[in-house]
N, C-alpha and C. Protein backbone atom coordinates (compact mmCIF):
# COMPACT_ATOMS: atom_id res chain seq x y z
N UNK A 1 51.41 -88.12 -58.54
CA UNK A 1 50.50 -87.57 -57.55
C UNK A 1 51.27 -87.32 -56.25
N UNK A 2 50.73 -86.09 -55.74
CA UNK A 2 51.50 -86.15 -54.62
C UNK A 2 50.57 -86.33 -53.29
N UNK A 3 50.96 -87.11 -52.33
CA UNK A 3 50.58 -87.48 -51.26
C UNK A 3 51.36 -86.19 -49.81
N UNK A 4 50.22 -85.67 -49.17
CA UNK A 4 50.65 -85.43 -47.78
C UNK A 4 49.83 -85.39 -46.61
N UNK A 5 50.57 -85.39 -45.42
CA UNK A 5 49.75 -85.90 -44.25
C UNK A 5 48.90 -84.03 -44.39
N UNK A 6 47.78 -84.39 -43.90
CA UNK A 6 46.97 -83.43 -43.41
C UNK A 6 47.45 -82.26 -42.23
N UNK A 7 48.21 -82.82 -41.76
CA UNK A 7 48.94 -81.88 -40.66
C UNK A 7 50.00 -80.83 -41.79
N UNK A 8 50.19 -81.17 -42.87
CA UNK A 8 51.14 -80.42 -43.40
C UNK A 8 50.17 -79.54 -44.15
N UNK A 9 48.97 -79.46 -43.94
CA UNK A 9 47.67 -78.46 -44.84
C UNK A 9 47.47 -77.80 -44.25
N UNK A 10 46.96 -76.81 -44.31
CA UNK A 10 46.25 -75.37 -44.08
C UNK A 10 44.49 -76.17 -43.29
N UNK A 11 44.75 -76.30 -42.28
CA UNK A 11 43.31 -76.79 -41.87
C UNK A 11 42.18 -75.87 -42.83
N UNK A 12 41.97 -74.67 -43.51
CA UNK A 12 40.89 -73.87 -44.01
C UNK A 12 40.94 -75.15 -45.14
N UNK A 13 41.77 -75.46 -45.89
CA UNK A 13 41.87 -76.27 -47.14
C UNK A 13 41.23 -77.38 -46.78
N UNK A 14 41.07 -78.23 -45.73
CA UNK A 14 40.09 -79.14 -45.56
C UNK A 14 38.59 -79.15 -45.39
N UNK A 15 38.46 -77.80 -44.84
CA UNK A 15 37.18 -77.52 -44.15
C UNK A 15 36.24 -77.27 -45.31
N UNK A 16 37.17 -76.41 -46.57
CA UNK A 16 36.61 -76.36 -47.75
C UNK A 16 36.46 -77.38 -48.73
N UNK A 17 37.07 -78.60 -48.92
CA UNK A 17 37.12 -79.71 -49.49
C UNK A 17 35.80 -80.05 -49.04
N UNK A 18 35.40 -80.36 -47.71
CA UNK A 18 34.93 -80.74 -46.95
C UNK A 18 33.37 -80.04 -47.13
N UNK A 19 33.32 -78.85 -46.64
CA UNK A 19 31.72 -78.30 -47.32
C UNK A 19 31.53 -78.53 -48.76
N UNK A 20 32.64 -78.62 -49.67
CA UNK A 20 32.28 -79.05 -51.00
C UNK A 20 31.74 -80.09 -51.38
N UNK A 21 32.31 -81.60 -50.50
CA UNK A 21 32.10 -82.77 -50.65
C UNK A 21 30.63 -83.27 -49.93
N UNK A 22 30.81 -82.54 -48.42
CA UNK A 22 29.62 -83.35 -47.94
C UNK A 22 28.71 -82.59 -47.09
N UNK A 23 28.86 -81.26 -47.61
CA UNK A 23 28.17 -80.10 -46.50
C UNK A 23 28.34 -79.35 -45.83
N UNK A 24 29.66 -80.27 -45.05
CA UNK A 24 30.19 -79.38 -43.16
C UNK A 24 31.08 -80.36 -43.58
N UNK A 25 32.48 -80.27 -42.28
CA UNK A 25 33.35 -81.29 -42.07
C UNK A 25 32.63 -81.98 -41.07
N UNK A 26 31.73 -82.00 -40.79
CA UNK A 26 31.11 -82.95 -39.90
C UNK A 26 30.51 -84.33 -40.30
N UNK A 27 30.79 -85.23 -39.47
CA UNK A 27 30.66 -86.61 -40.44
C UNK A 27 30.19 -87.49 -39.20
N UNK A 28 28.54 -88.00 -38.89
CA UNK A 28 28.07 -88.57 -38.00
C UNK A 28 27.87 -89.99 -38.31
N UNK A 29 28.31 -91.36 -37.84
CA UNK A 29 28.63 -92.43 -38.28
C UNK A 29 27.97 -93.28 -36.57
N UNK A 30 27.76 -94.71 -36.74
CA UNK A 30 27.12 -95.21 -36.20
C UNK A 30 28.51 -95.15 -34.79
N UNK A 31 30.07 -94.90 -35.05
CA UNK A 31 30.94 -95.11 -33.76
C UNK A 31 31.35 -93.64 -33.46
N UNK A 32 30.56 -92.96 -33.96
CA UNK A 32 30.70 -91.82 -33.31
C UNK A 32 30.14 -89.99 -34.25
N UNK A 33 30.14 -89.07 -33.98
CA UNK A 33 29.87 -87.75 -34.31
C UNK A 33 31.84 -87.10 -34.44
N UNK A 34 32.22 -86.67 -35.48
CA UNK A 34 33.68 -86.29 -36.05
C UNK A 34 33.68 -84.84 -36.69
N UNK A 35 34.19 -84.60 -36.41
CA UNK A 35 34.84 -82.89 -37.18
C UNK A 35 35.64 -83.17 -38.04
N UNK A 36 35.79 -83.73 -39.29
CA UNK A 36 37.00 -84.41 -40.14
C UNK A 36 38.10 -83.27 -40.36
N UNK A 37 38.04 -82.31 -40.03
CA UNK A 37 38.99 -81.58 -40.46
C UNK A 37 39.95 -81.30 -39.16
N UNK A 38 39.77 -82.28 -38.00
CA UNK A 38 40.69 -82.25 -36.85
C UNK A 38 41.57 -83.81 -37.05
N UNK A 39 40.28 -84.51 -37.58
CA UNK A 39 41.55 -86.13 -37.65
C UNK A 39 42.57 -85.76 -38.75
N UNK A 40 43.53 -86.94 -38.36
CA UNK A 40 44.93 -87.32 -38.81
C UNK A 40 43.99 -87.97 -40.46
N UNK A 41 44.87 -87.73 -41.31
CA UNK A 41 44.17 -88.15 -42.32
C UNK A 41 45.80 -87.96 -43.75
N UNK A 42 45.26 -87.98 -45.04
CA UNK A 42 46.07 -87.79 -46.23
C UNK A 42 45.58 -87.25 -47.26
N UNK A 43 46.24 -86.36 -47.93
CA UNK A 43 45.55 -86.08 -48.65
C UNK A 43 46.19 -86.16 -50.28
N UNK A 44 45.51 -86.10 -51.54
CA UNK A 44 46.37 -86.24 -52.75
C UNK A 44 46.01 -84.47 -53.52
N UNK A 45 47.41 -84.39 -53.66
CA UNK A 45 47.50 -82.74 -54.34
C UNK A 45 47.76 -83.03 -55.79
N UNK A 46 47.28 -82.21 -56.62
CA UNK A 46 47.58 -81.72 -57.65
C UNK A 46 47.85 -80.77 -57.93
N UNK A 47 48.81 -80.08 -58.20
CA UNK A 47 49.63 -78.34 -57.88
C UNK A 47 48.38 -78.21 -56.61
N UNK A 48 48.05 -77.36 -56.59
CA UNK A 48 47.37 -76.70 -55.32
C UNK A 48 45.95 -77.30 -55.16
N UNK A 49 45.37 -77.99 -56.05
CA UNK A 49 44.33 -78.41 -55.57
C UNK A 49 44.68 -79.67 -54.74
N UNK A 50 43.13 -80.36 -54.01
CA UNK A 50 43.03 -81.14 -53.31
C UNK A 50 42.51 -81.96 -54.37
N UNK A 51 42.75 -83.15 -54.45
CA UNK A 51 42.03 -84.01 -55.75
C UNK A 51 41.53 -85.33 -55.04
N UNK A 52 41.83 -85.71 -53.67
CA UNK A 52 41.82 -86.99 -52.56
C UNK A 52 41.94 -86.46 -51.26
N UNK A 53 41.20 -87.51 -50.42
CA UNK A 53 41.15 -86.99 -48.79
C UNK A 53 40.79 -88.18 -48.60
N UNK A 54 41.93 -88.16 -47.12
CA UNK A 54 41.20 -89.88 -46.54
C UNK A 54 41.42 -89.31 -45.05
N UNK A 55 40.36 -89.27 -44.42
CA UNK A 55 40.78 -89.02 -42.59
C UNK A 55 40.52 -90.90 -41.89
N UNK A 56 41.01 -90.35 -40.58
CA UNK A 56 40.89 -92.08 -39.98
C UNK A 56 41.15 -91.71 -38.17
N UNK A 57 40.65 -92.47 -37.62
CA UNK A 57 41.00 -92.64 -36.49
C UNK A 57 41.85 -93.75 -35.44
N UNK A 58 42.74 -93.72 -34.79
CA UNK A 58 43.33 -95.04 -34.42
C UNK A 58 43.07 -94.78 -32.76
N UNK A 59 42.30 -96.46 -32.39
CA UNK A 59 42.02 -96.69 -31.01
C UNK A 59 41.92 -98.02 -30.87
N UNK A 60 42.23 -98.31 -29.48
CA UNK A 60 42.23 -99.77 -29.22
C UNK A 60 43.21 -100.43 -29.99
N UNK A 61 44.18 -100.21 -30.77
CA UNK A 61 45.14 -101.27 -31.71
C UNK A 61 44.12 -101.39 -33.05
N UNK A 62 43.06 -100.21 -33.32
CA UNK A 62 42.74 -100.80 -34.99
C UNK A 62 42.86 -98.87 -35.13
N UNK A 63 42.77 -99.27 -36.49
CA UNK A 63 42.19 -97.76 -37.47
C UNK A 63 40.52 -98.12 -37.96
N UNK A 64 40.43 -96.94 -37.70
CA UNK A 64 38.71 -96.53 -38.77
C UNK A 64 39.06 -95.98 -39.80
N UNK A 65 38.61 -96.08 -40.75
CA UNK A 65 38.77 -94.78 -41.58
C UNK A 65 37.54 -94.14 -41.70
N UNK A 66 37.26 -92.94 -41.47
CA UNK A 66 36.32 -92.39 -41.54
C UNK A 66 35.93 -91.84 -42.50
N UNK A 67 36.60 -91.05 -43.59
CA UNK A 67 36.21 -90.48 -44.74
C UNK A 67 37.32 -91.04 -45.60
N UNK A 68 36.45 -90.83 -46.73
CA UNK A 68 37.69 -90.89 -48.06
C UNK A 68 37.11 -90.21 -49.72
N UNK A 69 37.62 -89.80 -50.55
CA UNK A 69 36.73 -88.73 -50.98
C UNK A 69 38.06 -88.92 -52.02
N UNK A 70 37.84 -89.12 -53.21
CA UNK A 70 38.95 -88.63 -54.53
C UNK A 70 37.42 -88.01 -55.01
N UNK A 71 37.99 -87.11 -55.63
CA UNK A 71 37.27 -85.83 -57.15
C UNK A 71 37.34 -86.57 -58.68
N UNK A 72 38.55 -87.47 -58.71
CA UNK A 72 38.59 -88.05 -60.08
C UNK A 72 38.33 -89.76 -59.83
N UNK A 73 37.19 -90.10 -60.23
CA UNK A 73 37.72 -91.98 -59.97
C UNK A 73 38.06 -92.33 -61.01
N UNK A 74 38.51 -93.83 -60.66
CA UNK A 74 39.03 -94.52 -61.51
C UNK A 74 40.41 -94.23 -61.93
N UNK A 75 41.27 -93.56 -61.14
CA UNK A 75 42.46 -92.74 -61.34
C UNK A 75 43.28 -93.31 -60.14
N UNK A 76 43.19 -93.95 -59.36
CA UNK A 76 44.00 -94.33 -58.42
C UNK A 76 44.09 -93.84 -57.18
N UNK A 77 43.61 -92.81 -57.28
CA UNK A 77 43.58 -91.69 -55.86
C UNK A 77 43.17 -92.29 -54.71
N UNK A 78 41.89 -93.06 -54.56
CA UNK A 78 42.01 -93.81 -53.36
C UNK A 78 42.60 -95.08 -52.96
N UNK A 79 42.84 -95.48 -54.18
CA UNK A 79 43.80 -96.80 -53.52
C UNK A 79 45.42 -96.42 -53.22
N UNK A 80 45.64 -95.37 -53.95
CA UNK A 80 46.93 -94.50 -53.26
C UNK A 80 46.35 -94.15 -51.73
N UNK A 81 45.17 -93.13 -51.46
CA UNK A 81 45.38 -92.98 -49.95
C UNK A 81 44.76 -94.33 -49.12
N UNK A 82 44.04 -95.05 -49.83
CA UNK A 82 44.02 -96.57 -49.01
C UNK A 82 45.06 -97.11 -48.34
N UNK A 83 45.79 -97.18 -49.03
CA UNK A 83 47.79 -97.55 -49.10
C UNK A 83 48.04 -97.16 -48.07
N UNK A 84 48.34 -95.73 -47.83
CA UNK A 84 48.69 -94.93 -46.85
C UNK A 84 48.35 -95.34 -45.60
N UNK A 85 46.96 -95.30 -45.71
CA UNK A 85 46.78 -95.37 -44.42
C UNK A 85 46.79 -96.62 -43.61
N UNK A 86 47.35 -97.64 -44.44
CA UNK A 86 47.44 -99.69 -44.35
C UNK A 86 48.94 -99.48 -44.03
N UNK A 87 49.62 -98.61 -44.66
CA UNK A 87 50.90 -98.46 -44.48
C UNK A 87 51.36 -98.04 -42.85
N UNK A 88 50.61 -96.92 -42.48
CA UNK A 88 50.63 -96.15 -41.36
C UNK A 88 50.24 -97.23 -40.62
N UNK A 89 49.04 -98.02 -40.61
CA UNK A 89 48.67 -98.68 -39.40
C UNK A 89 49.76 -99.93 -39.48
N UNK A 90 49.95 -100.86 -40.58
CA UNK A 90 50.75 -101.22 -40.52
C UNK A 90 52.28 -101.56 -39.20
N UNK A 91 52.56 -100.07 -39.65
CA UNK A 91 54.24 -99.12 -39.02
C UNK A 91 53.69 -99.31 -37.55
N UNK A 92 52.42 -99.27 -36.97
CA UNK A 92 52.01 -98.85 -35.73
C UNK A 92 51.97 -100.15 -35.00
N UNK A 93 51.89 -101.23 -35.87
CA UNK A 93 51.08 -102.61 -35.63
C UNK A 93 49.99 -102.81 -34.98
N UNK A 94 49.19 -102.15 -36.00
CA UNK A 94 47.86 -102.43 -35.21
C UNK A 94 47.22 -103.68 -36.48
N UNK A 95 45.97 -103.88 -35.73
CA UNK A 95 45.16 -105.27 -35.93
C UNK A 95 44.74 -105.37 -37.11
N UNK A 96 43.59 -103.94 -37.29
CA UNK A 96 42.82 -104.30 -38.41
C UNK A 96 42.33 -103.12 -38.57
N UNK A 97 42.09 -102.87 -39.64
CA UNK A 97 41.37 -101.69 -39.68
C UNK A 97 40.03 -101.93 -40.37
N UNK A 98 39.26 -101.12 -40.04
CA UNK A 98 37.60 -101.26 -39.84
C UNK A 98 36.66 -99.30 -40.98
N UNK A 99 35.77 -99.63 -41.17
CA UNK A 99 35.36 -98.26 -41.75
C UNK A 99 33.38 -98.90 -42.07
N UNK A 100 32.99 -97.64 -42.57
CA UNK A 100 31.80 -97.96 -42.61
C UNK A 100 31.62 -97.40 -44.02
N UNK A 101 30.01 -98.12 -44.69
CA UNK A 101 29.61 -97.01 -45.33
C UNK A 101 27.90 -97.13 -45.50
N UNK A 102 27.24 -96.22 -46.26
CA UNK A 102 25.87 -96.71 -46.45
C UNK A 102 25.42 -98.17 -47.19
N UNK A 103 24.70 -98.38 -47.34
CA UNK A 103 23.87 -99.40 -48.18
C UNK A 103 23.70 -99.49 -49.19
N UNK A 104 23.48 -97.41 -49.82
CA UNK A 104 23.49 -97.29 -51.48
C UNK A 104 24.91 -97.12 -51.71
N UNK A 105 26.22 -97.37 -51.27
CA UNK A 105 27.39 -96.57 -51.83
C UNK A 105 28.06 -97.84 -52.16
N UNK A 106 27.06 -98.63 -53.55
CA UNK A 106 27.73 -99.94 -54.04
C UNK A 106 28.74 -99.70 -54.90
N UNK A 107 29.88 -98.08 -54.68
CA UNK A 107 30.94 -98.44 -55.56
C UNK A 107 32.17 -98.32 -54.35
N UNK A 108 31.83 -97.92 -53.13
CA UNK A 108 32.77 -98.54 -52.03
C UNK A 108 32.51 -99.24 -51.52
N UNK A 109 31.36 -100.26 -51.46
CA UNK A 109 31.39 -101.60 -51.56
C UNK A 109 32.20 -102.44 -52.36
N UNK A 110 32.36 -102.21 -53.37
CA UNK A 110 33.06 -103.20 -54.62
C UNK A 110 34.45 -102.21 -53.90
N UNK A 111 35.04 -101.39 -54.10
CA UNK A 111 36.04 -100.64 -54.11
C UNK A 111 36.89 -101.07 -52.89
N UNK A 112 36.36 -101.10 -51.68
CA UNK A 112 37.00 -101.89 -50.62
C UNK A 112 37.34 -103.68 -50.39
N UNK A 113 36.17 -104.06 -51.19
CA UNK A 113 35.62 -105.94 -51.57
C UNK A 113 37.43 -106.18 -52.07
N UNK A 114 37.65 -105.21 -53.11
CA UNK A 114 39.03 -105.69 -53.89
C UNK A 114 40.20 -105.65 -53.27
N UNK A 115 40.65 -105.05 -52.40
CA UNK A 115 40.98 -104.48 -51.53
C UNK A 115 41.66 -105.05 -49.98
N UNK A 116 40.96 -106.33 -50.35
CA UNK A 116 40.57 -106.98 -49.44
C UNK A 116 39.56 -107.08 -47.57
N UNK A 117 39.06 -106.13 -47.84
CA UNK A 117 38.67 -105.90 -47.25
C UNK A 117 37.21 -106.47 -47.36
N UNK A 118 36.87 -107.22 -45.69
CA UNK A 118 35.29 -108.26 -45.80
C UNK A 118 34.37 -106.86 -45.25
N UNK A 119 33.12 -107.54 -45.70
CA UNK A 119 31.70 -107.46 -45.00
C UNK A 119 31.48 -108.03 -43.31
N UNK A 120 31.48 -107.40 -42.65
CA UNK A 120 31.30 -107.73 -41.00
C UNK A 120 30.30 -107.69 -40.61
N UNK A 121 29.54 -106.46 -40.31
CA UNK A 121 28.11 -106.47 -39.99
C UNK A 121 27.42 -105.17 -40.55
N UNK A 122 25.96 -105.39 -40.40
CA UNK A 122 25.36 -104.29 -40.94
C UNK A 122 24.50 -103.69 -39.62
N UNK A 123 24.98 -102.57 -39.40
CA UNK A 123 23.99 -101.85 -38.33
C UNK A 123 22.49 -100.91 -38.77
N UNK A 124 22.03 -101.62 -38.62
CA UNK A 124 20.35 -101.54 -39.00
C UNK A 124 19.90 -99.81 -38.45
N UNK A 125 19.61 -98.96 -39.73
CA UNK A 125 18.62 -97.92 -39.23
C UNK A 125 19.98 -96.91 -38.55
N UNK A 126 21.38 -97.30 -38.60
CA UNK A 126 22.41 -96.24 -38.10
C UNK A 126 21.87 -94.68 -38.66
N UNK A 127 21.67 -94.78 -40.29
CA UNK A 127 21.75 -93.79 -40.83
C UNK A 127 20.31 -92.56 -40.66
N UNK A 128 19.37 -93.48 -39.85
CA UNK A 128 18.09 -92.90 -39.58
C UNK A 128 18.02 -92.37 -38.21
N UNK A 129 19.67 -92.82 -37.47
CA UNK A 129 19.59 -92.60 -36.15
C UNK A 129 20.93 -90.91 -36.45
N UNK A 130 21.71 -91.42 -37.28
CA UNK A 130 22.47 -90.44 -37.78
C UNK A 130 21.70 -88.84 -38.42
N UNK A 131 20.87 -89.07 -38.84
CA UNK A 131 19.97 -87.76 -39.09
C UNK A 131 19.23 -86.59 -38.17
N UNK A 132 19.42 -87.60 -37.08
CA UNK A 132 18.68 -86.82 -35.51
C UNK A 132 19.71 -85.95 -35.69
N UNK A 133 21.21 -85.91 -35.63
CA UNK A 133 22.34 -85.36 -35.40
C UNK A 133 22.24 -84.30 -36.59
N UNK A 134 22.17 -84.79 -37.79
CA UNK A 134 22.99 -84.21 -39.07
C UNK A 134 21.12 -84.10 -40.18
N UNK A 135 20.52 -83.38 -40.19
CA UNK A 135 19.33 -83.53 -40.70
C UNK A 135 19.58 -83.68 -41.96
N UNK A 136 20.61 -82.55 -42.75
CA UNK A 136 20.86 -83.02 -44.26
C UNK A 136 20.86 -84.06 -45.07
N UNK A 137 21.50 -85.12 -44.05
CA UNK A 137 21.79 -86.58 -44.84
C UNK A 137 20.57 -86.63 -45.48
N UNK A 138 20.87 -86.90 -46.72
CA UNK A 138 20.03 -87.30 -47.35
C UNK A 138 18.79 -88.67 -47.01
N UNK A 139 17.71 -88.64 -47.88
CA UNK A 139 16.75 -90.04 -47.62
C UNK A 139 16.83 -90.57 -48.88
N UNK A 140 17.20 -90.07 -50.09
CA UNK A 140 17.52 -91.27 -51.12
C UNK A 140 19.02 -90.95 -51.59
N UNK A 141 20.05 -92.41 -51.66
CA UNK A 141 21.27 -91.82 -52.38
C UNK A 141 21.29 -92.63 -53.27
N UNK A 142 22.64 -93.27 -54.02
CA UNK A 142 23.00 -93.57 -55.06
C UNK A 142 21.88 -94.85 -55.57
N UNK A 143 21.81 -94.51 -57.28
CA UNK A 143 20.67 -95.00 -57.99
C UNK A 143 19.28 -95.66 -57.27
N UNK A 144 18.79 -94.61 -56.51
CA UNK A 144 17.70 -94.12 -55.79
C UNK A 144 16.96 -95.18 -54.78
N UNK A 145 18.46 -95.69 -53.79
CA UNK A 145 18.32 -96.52 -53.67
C UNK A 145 17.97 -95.66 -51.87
N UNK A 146 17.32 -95.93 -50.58
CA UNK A 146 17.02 -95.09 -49.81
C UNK A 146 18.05 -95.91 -48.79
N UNK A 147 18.40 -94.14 -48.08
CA UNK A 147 19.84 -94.49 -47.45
C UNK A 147 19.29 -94.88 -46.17
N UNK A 148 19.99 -96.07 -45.33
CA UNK A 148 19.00 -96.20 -43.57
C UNK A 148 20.24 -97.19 -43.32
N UNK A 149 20.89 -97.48 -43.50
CA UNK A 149 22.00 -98.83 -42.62
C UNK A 149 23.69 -98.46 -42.92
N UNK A 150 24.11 -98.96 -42.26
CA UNK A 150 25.30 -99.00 -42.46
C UNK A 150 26.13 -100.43 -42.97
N UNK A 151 27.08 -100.57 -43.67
CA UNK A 151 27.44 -101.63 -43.66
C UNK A 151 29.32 -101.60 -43.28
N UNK A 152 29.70 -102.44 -41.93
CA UNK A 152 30.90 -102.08 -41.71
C UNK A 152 32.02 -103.32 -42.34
N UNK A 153 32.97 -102.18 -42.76
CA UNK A 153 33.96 -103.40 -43.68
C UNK A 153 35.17 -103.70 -42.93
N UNK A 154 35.71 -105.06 -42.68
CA UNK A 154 37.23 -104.78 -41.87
C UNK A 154 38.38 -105.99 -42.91
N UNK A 155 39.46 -104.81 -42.40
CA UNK A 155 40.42 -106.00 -43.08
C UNK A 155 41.63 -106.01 -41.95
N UNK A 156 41.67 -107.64 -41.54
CA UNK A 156 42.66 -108.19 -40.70
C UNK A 156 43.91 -107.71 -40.77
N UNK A 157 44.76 -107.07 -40.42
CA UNK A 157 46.48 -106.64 -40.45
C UNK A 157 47.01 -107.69 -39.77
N UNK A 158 46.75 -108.58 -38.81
CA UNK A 158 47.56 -110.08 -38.52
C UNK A 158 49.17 -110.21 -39.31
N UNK A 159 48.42 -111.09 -40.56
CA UNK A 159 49.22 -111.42 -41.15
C UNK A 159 50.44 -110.02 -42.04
N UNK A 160 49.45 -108.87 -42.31
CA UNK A 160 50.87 -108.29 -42.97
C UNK A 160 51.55 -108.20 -41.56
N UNK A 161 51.43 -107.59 -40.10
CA UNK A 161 52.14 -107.42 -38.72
C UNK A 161 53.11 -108.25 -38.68
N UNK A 162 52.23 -109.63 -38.66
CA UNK A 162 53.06 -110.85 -38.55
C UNK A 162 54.87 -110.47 -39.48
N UNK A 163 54.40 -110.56 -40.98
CA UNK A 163 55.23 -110.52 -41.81
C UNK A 163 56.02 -109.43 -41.98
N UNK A 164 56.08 -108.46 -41.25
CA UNK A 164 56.91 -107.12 -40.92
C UNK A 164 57.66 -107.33 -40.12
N UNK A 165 57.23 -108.14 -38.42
CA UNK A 165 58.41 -108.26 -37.59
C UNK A 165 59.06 -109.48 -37.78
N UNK A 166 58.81 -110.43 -38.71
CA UNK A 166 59.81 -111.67 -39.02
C UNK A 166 61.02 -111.15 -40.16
N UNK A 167 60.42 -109.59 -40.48
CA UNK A 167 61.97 -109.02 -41.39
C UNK A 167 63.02 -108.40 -40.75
């Protein structure tokens, strides 16, 4: 698989990934309203297609990740651009990186859980406040479960930081 930074893409190639995947590149989340096809992000190619997308933001000494999107699961694609972007923050030494997701999306729940990545908090009704913005979002998602909270996941970089500058 091949991995490249988003800056090395054709911004149209995201924007279209992007209405394919979730509507618009627009992506309204309880820390903010995003144009995903302007963040720093990675993406996984297969000859010319896009087959993975991970965008993220870095502030304060952490990363968000804001989107992440493989076409094939169970294939590795996001724990390849997971990598990446643990790698990148990593290199930067930052803290921790942090991301969100809904309530029904119990397979990036489990998918991040492994990952190491904890459960932090759940922001109540984000996704009902997120709709004022973005009306599309849906009101029922995965196995018809109704979408209204967020749940944010973080995983500590401390210790890998730590263990980078003692090499």
């Amino acid at each position: 698989m091949n991995v490249k930074s988003v800056r090395d893409l054709p911004k149209s190639k995201m924007i279209d990934f992007f209405k394919l995947h979730w509507g618009s590149p627009q992506m309204v989340i309880s820390s903010g309203v995003y144009d995903c096809s302007e963040l720093d992000g990675f993406a996984v190619l297969k000859g010319d297609e896009m087959i993975g997308l991970i965008t993220y933001i870095v502030e304060n000494g952490e990363c968000e990740i804001i989107s992440l999107d493989s076409v094939e699961e169970g294939k590795g694609i996001g724990t390849l651009l997971v990598e990446e972007v643990e790698s990148m923050a990593m290199s930067q030494l930052l803290t921790r990186i942090r991301l969100v997701t809904t309530n029904d999306n119990l397979l990036a729940l489990k998918f991040y859980q492994k990952r190491g990545y904890r459960l932090s908090r759940i922001i109540n009704n984000a996704v009902d406040r997120a709709r004022r913005i973005k009306p599309e979002i849906p009101l029922i998602g995965n196995e018809g479960i109704p979408i209204q909270d967020e749940i944010e996941l973080v995983k500590q970089l401390e210790e890998q930081v730590d263990n980078l500058e003692a090499k």
